[in-house]
N, C-alpha and C. Protein backbone atom coordinates (compact mmCIF):
# COMPACT_ATOMS: atom_id res chain seq x y z
N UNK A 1 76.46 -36.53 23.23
CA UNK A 1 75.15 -36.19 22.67
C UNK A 1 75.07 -36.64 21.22
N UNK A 2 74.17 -37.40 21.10
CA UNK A 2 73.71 -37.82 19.56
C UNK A 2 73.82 -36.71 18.56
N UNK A 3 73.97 -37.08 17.50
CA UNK A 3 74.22 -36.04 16.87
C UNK A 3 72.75 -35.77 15.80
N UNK A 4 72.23 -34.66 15.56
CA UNK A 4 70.96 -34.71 15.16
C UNK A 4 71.13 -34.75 13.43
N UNK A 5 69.77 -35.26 12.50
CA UNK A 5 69.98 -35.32 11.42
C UNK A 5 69.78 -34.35 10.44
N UNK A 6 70.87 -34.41 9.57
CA UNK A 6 70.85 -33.30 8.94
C UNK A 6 69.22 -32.26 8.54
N UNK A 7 69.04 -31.35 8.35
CA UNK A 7 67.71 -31.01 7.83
C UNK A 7 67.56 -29.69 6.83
N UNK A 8 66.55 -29.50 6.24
CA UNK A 8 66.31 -28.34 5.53
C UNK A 8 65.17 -28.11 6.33
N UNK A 9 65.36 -26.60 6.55
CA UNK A 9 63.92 -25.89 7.51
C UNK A 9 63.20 -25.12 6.36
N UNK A 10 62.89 -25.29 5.77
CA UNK A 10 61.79 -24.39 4.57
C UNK A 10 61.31 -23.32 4.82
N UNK A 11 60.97 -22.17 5.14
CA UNK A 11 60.29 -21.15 5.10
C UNK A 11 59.28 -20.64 3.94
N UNK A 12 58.29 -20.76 3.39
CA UNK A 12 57.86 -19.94 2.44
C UNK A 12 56.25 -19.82 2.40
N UNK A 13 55.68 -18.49 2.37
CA UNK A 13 54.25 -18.66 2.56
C UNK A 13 53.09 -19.14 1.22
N UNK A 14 54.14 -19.42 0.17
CA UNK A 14 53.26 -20.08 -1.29
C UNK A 14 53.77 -21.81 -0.97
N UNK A 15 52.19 -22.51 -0.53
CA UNK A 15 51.89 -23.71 -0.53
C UNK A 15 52.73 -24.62 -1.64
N UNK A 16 52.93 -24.01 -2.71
CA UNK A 16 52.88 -24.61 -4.05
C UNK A 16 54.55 -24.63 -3.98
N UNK A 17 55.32 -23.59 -4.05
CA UNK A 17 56.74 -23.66 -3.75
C UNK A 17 57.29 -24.20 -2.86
N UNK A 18 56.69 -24.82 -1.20
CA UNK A 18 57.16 -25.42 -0.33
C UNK A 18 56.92 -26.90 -1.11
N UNK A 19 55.71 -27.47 -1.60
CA UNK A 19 55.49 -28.97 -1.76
C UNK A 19 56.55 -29.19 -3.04
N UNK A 20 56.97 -28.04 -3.92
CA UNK A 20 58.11 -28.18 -5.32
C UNK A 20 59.59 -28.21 -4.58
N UNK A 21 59.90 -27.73 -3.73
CA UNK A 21 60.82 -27.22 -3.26
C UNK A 21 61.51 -29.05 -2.38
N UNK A 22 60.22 -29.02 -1.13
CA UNK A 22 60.56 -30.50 -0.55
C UNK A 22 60.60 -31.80 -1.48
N UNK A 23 59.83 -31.60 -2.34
CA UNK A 23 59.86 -32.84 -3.48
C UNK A 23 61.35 -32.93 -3.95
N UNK A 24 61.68 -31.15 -4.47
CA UNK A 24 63.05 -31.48 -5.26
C UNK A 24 64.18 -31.99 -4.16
N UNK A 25 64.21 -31.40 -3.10
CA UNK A 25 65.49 -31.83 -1.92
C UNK A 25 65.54 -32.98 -1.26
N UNK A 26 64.13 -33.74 -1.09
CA UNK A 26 64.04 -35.27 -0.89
C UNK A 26 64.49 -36.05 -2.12
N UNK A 27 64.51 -35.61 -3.41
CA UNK A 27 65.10 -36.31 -4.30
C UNK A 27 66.94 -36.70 -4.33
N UNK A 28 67.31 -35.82 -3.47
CA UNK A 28 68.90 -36.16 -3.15
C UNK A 28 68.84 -36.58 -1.81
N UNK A 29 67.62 -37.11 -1.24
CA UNK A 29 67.50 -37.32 0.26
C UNK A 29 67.91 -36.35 1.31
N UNK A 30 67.30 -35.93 1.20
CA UNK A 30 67.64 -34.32 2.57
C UNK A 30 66.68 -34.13 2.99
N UNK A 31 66.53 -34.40 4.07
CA UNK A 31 64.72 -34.41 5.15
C UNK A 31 64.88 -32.51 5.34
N UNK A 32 63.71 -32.63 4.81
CA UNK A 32 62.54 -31.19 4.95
C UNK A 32 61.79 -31.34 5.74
N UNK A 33 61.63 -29.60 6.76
CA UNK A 33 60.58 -29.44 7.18
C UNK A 33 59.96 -28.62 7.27
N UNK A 34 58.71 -28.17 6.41
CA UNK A 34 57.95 -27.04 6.03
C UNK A 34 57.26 -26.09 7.05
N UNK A 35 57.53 -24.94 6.92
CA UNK A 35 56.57 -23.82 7.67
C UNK A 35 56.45 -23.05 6.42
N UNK A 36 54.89 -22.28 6.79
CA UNK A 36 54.06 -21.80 5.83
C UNK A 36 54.37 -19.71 6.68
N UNK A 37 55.33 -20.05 7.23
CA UNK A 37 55.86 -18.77 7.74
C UNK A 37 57.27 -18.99 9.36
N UNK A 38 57.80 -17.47 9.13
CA UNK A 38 58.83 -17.42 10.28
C UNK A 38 58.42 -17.54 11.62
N UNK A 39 57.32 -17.41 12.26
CA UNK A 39 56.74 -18.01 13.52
C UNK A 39 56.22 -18.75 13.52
N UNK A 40 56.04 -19.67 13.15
CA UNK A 40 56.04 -21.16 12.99
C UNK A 40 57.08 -22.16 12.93
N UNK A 41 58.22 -21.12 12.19
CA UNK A 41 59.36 -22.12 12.75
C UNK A 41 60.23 -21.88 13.90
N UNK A 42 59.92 -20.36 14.36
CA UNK A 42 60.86 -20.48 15.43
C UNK A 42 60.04 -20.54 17.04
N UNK A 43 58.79 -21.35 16.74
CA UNK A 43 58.22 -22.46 17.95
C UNK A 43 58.13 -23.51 17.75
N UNK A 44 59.13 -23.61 17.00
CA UNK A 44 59.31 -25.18 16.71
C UNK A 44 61.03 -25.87 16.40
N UNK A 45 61.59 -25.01 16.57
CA UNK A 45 62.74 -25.05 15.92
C UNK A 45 63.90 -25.47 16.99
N UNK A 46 64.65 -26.57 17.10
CA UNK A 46 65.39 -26.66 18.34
C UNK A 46 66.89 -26.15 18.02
N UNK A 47 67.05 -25.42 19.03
CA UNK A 47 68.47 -24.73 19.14
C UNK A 47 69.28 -24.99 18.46
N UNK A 48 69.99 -26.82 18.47
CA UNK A 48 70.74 -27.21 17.92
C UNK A 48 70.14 -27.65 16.98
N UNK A 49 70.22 -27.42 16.26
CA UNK A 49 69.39 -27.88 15.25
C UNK A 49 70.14 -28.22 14.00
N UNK A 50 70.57 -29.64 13.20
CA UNK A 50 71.81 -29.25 12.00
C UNK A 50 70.97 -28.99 10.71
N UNK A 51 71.54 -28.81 10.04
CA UNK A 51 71.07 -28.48 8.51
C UNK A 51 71.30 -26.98 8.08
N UNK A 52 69.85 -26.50 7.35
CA UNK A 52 69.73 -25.47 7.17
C UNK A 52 68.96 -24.76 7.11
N UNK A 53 68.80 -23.17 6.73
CA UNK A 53 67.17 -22.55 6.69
C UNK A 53 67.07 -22.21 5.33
N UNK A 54 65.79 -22.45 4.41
CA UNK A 54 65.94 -21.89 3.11
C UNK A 54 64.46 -21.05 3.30
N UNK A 55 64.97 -19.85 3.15
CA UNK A 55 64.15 -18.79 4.11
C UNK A 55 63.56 -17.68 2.93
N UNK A 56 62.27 -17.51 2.49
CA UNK A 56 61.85 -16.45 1.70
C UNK A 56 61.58 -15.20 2.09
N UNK A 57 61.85 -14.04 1.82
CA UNK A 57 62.15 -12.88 2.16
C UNK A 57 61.27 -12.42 2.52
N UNK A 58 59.94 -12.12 1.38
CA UNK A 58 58.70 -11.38 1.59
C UNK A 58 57.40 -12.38 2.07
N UNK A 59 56.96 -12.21 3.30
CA UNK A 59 56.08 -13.07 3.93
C UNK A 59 55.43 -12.12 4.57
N UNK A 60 53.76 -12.49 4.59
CA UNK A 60 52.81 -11.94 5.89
C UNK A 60 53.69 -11.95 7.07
N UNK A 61 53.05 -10.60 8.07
CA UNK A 61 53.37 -10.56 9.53
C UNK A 61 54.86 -10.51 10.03
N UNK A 62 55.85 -11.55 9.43
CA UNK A 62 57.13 -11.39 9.77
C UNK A 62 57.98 -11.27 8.07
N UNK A 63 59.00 -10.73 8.05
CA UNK A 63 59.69 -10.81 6.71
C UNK A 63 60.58 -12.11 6.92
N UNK A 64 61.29 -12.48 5.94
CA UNK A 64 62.30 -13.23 6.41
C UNK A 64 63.55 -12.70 6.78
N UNK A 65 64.14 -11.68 6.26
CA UNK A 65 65.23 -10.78 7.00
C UNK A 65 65.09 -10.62 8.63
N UNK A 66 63.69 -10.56 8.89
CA UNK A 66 63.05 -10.62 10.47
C UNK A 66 63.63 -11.76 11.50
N UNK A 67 63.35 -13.02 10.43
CA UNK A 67 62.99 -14.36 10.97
C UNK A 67 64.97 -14.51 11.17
N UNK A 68 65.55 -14.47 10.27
CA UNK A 68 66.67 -14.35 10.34
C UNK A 68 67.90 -13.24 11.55
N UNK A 69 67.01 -12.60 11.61
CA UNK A 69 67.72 -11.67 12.51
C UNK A 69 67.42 -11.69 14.01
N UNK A 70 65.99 -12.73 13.82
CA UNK A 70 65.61 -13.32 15.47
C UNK A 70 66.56 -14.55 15.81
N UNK A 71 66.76 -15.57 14.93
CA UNK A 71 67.21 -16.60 14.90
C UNK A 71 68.65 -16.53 15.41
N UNK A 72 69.30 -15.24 14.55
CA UNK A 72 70.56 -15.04 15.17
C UNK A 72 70.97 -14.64 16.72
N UNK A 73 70.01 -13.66 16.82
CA UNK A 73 69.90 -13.18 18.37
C UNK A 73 69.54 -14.41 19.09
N UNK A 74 69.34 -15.63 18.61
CA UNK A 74 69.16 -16.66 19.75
C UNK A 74 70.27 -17.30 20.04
N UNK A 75 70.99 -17.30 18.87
CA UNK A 75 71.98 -18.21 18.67
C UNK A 75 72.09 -19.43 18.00
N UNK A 76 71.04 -19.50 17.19
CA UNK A 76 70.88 -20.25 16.15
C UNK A 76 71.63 -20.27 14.91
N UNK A 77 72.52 -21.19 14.75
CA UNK A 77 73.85 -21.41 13.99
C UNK A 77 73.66 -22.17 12.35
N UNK A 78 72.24 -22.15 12.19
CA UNK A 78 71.90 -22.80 10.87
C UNK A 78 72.75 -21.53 9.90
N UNK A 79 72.99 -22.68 8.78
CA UNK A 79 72.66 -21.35 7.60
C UNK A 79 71.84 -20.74 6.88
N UNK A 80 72.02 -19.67 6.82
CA UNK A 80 70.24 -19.44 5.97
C UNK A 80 71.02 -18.97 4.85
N UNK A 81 69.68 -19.64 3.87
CA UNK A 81 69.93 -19.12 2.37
C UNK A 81 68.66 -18.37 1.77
N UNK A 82 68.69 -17.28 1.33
CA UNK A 82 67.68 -16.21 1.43
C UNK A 82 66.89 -16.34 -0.11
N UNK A 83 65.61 -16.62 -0.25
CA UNK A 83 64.78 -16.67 -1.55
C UNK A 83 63.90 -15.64 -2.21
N UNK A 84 64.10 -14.74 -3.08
CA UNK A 84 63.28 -14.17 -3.30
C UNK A 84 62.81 -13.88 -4.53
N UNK A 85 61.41 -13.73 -4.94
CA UNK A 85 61.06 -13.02 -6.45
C UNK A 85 61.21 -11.56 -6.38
N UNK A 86 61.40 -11.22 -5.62
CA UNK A 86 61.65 -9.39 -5.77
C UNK A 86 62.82 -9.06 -5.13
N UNK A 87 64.44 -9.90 -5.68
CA UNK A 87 65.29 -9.29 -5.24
C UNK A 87 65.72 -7.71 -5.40
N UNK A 88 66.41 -6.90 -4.54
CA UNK A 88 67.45 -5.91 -4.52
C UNK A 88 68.41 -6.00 -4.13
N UNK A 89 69.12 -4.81 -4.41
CA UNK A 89 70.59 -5.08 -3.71
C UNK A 89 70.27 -4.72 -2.54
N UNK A 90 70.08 -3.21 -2.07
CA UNK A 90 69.90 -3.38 -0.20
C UNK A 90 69.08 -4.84 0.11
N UNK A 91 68.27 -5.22 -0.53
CA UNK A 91 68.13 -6.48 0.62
C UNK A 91 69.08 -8.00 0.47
N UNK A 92 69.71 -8.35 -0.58
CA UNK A 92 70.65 -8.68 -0.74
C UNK A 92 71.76 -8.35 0.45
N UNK A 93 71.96 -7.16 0.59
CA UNK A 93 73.04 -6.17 1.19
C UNK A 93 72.84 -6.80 2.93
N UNK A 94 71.68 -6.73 3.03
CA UNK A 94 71.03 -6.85 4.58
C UNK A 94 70.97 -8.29 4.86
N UNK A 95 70.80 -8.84 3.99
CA UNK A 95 70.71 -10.60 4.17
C UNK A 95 72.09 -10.92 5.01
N UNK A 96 72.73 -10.37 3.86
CA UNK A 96 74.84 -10.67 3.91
C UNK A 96 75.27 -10.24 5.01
N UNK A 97 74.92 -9.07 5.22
CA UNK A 97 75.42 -8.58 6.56
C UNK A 97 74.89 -9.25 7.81
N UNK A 98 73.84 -9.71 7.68
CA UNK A 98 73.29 -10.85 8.96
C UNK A 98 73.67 -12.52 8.87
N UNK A 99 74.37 -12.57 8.23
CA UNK A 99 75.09 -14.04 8.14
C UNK A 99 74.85 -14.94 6.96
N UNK A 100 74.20 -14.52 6.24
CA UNK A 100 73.42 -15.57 5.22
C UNK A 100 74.41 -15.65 4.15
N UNK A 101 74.30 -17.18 3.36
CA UNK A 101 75.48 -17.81 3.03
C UNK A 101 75.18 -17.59 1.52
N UNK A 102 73.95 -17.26 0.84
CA UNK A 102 73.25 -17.10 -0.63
C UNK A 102 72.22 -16.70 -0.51
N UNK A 103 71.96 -15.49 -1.69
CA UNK A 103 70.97 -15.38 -1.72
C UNK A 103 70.07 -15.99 -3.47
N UNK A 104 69.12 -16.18 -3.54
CA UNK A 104 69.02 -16.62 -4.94
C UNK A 104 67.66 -16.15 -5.19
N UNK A 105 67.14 -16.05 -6.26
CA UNK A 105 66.29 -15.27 -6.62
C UNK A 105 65.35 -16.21 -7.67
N UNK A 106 64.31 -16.18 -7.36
CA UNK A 106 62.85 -16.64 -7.91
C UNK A 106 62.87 -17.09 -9.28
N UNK A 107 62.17 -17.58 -10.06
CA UNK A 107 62.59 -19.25 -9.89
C UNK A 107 63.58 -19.90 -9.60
N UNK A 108 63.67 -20.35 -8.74
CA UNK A 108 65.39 -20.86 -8.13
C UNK A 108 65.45 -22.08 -9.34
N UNK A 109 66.80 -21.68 -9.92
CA UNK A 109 67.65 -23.23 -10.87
C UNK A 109 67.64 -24.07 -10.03
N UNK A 110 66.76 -25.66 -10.18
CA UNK A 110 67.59 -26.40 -9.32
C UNK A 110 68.27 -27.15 -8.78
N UNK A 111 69.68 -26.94 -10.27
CA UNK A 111 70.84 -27.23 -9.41
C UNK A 111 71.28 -26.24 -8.57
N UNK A 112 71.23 -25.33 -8.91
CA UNK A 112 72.06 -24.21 -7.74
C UNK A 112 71.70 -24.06 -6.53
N UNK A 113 70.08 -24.68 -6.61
CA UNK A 113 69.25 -24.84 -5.14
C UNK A 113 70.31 -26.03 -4.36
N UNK A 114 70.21 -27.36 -5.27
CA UNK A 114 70.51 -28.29 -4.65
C UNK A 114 72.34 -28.01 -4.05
N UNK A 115 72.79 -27.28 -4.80
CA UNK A 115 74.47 -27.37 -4.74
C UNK A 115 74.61 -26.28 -3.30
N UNK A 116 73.68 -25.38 -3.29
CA UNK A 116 73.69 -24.34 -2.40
C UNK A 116 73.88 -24.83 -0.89
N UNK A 117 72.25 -25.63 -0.89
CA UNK A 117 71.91 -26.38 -0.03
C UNK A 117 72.61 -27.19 0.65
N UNK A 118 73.06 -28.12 0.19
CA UNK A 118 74.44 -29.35 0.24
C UNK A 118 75.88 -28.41 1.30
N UNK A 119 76.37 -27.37 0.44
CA UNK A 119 77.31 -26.72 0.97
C UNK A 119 77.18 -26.15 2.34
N UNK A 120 75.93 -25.50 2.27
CA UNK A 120 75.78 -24.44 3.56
C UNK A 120 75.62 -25.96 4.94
N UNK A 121 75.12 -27.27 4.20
CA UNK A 121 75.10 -28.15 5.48
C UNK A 121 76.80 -29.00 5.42
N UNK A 122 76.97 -29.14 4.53
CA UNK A 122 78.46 -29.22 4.97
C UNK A 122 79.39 -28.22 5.57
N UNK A 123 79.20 -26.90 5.95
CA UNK A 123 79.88 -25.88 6.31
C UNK A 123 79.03 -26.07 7.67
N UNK A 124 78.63 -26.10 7.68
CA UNK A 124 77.60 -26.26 9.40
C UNK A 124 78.51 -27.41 9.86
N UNK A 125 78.16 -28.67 9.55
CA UNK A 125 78.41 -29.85 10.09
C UNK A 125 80.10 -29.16 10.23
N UNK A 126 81.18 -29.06 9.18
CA UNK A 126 82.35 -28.89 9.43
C UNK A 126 82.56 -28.19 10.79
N UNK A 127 81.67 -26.91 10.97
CA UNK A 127 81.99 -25.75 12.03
C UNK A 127 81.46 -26.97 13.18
N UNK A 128 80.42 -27.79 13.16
CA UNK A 128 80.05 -28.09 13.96
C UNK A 128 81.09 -28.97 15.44
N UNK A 129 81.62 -29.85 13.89
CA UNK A 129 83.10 -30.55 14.64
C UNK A 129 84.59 -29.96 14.89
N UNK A 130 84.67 -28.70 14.31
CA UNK A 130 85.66 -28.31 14.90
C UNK A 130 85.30 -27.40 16.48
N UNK A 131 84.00 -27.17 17.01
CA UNK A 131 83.67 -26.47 18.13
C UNK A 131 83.50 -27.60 18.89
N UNK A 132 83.11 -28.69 18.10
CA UNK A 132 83.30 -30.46 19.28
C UNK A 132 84.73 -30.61 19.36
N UNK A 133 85.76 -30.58 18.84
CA UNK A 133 87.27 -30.43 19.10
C UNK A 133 87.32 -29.25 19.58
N UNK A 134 87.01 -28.08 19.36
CA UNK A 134 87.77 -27.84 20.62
C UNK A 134 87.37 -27.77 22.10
N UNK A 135 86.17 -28.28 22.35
CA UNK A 135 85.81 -28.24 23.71
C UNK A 135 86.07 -29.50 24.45
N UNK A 136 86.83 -30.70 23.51
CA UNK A 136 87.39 -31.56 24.01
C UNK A 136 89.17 -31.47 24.27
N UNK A 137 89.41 -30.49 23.58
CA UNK A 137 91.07 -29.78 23.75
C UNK A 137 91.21 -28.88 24.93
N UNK A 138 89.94 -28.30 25.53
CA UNK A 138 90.08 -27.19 26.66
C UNK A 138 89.82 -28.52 27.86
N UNK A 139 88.73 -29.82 27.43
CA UNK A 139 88.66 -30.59 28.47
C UNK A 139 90.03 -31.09 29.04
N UNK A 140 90.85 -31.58 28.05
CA UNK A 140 92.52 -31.76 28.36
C UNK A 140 93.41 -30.93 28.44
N UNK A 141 93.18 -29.53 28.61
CA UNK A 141 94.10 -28.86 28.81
C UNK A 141 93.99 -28.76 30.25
N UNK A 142 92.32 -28.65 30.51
CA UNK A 142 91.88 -28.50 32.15
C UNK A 142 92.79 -29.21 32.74
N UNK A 143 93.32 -30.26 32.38
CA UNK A 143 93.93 -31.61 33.07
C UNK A 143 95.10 -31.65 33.79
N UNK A 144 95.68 -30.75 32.95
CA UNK A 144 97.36 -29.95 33.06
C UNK A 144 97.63 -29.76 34.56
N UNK A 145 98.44 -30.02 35.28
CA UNK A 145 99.38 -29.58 36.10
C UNK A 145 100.11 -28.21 35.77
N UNK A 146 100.30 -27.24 36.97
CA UNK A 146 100.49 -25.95 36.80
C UNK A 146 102.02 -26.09 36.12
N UNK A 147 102.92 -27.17 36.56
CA UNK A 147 104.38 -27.32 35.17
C UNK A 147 103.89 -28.02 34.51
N UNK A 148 103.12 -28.38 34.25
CA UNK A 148 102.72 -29.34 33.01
C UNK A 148 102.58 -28.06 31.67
N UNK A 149 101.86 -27.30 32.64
CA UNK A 149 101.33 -25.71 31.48
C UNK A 149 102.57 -25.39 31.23
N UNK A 150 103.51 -25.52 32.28
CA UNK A 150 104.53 -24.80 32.03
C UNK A 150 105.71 -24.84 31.04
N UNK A 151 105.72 -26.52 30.69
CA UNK A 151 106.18 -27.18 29.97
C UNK A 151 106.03 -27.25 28.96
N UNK A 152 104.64 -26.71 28.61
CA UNK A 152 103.84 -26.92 27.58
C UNK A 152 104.27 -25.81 26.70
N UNK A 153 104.16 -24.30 27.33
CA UNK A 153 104.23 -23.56 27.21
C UNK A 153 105.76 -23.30 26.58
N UNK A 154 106.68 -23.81 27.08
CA UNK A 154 108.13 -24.10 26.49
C UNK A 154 107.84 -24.33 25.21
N UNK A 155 107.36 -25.68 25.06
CA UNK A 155 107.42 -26.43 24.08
C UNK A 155 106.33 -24.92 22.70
N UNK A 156 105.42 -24.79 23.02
CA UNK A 156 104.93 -23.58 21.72
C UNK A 156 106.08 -22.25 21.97
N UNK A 157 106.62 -22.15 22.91
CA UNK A 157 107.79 -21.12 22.12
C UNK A 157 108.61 -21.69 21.62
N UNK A 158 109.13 -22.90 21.31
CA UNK A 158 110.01 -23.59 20.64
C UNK A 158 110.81 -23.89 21.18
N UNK A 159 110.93 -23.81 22.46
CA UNK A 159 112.21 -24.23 23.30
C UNK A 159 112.41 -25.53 23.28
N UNK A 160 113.92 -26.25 23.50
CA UNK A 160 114.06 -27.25 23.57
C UNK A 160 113.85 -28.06 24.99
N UNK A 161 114.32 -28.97 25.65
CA UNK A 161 113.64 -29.57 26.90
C UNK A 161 115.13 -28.65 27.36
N UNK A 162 116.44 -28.66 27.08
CA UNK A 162 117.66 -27.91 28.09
C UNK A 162 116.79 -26.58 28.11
N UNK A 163 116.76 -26.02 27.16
CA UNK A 163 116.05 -24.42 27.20
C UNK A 163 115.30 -24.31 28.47
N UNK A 164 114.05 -25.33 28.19
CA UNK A 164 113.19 -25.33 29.04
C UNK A 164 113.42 -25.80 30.80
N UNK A 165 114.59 -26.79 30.49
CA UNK A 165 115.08 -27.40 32.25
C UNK A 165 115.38 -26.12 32.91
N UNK A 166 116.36 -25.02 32.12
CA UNK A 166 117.31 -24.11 32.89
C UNK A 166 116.22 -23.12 33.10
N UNK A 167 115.63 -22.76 32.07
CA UNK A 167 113.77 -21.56 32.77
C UNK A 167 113.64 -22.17 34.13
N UNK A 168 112.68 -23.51 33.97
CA UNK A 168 112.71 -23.81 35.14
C UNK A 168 113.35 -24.40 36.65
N UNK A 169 114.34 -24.30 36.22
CA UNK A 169 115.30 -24.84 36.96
C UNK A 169 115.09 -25.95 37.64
N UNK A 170 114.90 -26.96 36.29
CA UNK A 170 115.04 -28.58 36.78
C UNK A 170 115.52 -29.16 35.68
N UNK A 171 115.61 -30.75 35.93
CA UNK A 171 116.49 -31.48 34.72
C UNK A 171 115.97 -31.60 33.62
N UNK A 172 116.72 -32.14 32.61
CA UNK A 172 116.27 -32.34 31.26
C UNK A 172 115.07 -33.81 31.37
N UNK A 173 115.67 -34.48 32.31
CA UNK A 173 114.68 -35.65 32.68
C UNK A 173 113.37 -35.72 33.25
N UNK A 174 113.29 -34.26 33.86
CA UNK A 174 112.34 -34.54 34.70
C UNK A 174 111.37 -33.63 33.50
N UNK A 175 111.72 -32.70 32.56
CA UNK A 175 111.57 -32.37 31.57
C UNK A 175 110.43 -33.52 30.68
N UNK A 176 111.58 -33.99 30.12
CA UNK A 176 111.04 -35.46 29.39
C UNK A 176 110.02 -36.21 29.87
N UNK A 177 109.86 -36.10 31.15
CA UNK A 177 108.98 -37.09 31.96
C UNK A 177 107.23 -36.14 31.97
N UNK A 178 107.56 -34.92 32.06
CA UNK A 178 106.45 -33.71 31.95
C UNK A 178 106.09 -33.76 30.89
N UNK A 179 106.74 -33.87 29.71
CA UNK A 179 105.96 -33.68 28.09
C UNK A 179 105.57 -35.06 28.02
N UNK A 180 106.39 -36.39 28.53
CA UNK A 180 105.37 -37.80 28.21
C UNK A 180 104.06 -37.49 28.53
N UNK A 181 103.70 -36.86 30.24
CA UNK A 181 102.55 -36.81 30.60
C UNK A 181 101.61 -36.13 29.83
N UNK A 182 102.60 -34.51 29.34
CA UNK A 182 101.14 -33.96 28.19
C UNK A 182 100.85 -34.73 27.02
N UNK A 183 101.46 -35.09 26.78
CA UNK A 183 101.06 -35.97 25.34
C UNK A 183 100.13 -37.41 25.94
N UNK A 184 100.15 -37.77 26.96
CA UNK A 184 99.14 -39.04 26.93
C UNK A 184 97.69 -37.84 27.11
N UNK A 185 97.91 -37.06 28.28
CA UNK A 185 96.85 -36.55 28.68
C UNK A 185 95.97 -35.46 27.55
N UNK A 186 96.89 -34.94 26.85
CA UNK A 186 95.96 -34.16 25.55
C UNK A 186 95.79 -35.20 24.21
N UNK A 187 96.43 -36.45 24.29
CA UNK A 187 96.04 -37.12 23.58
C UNK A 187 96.27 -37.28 21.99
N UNK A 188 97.54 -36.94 22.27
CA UNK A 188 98.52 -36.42 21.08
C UNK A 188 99.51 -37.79 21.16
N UNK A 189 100.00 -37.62 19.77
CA UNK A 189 101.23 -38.38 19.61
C UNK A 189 102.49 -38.01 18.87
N UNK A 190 102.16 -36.65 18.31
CA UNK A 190 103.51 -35.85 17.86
C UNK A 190 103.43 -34.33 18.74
N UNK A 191 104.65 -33.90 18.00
CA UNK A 191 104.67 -32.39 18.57
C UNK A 191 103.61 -31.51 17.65
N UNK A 192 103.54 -31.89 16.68
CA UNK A 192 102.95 -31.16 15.07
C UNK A 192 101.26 -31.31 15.88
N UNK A 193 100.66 -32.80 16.12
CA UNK A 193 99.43 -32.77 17.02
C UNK A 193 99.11 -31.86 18.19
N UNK A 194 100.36 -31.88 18.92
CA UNK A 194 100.32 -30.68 20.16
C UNK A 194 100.02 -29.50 19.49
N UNK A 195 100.37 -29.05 18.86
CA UNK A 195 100.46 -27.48 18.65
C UNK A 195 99.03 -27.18 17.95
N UNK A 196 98.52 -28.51 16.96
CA UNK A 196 97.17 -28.38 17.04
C UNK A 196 96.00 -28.02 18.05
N UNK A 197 96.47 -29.07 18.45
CA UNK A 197 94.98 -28.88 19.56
C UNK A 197 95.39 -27.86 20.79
N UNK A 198 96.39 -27.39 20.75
CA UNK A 198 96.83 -26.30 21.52
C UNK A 198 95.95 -24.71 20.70
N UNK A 199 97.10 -25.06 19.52
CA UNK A 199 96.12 -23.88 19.06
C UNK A 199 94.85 -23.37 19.10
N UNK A 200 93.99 -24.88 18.48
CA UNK A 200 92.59 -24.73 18.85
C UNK A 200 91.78 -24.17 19.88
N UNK A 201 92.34 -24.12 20.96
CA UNK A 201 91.93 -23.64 21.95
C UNK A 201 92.18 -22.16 21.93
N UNK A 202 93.69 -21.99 21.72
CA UNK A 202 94.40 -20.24 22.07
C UNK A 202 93.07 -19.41 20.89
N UNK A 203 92.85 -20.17 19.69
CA UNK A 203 92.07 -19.38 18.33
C UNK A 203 90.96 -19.33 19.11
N UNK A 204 90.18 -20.00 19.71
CA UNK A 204 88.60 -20.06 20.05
C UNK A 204 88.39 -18.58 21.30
N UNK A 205 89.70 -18.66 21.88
CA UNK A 205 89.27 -17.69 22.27
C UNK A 205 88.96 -15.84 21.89
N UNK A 206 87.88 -15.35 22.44
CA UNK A 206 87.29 -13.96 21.84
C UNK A 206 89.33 -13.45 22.64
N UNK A 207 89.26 -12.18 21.38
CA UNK A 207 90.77 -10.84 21.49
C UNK A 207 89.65 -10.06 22.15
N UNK A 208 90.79 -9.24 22.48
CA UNK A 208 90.27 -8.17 23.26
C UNK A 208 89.22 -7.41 22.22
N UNK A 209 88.47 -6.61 23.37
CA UNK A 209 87.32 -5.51 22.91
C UNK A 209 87.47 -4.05 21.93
């Protein structure tokens, strides 16, 4: 799947701060796209969506703490960075606790806009490719032969291939011949790579309840 282009999703219901706001973030080239409120962007807004949300707090009909707390319940993985002229701490407090990466407060500086901005889409994009690794590490693990796991499994407790022949009670060769296969098939070329993309997978998964 193509990968979509970066974006800033704007939120704010003053005309005048969305057209200052997109002017300043197209000036470092970062495609904006304005809503004049939170239901407007989230009928328009696609799932995957990369970039970010720069989301103002106090709005007609929906708040932005609202818009933010729908977005999450969808599963919408942007970052939001929260704007307001009438900060507090509880809403500060409430932003944070719903995922939001900054909050900044009316007249936004803007470098701190621009530096904010920049980060929260490099922290997206980063998360983005390590959840594309690892769903290409569970595709090759799928691949495994039930001693292949088994082998494998040696190898992250640290066992050596004798360790591992006498567990299973076969040779050191036929050993050797089982770890060539995981390593073409997970697509590794050291042991230090194995234990990566091994890991990746064991971390992704949810611990118990």
């Amino acid at each position: 799947m193509a990968m979509l282009e970066p974006t800033v999703y704007l939120v704010d219901d003053d005309e005048a701060v969305r057209d200052a706001l997109a002017f300043l973030l197209g000036t470092v080239g970062l495609r904006t796209e304005v809503f004049s409120d939170g239901v407007a962007l989230q009928d328009s807004l696609n799932p995957d969506a990369v970039g970010c949300l720069l989301l103002d707090i106090r709005m007609p009909h929906v708040s932005g703490l609202q818009v933010q707390e729908a977005l999450q319940a969808q599963g919408v993985d942007l970052p939001v960075i929260i704007m307001t002229g009438h900060g507090n701490v509880d809403l500060c407090r409430r932003a944070f606790r719903q995922g939001a990466v900054d909050f900044l407060e009316k007249p936004v500086d803007e470098t701190v806009l621009l530096e904010t901005v920049q980060g929260a889409i490099r922290q997206q994009l980063s998360k983005r490719e390590r959840a594309e690794a690892t769903v290409q590490a569970q595709a090759c693990l799928a691949r495994l032969t039930e001693r292949e796991r088994e082998v494998l499994h040696g190898l992250m407790e640290g066992q050596t291939s004798k360790q591992t022949a006498r567990a299973l009670g076969i040779s050191s060769r036929t050993i050797e011949t089982h770890r060539a296969s995981l390593f073409e098939k997970l697509e590794v070329g050291s042991l230090a790579q194995l234990m990566r993309k091994y890991l990746s997978v064991v971390d992704s998964k949810p611990g118990p309840p």
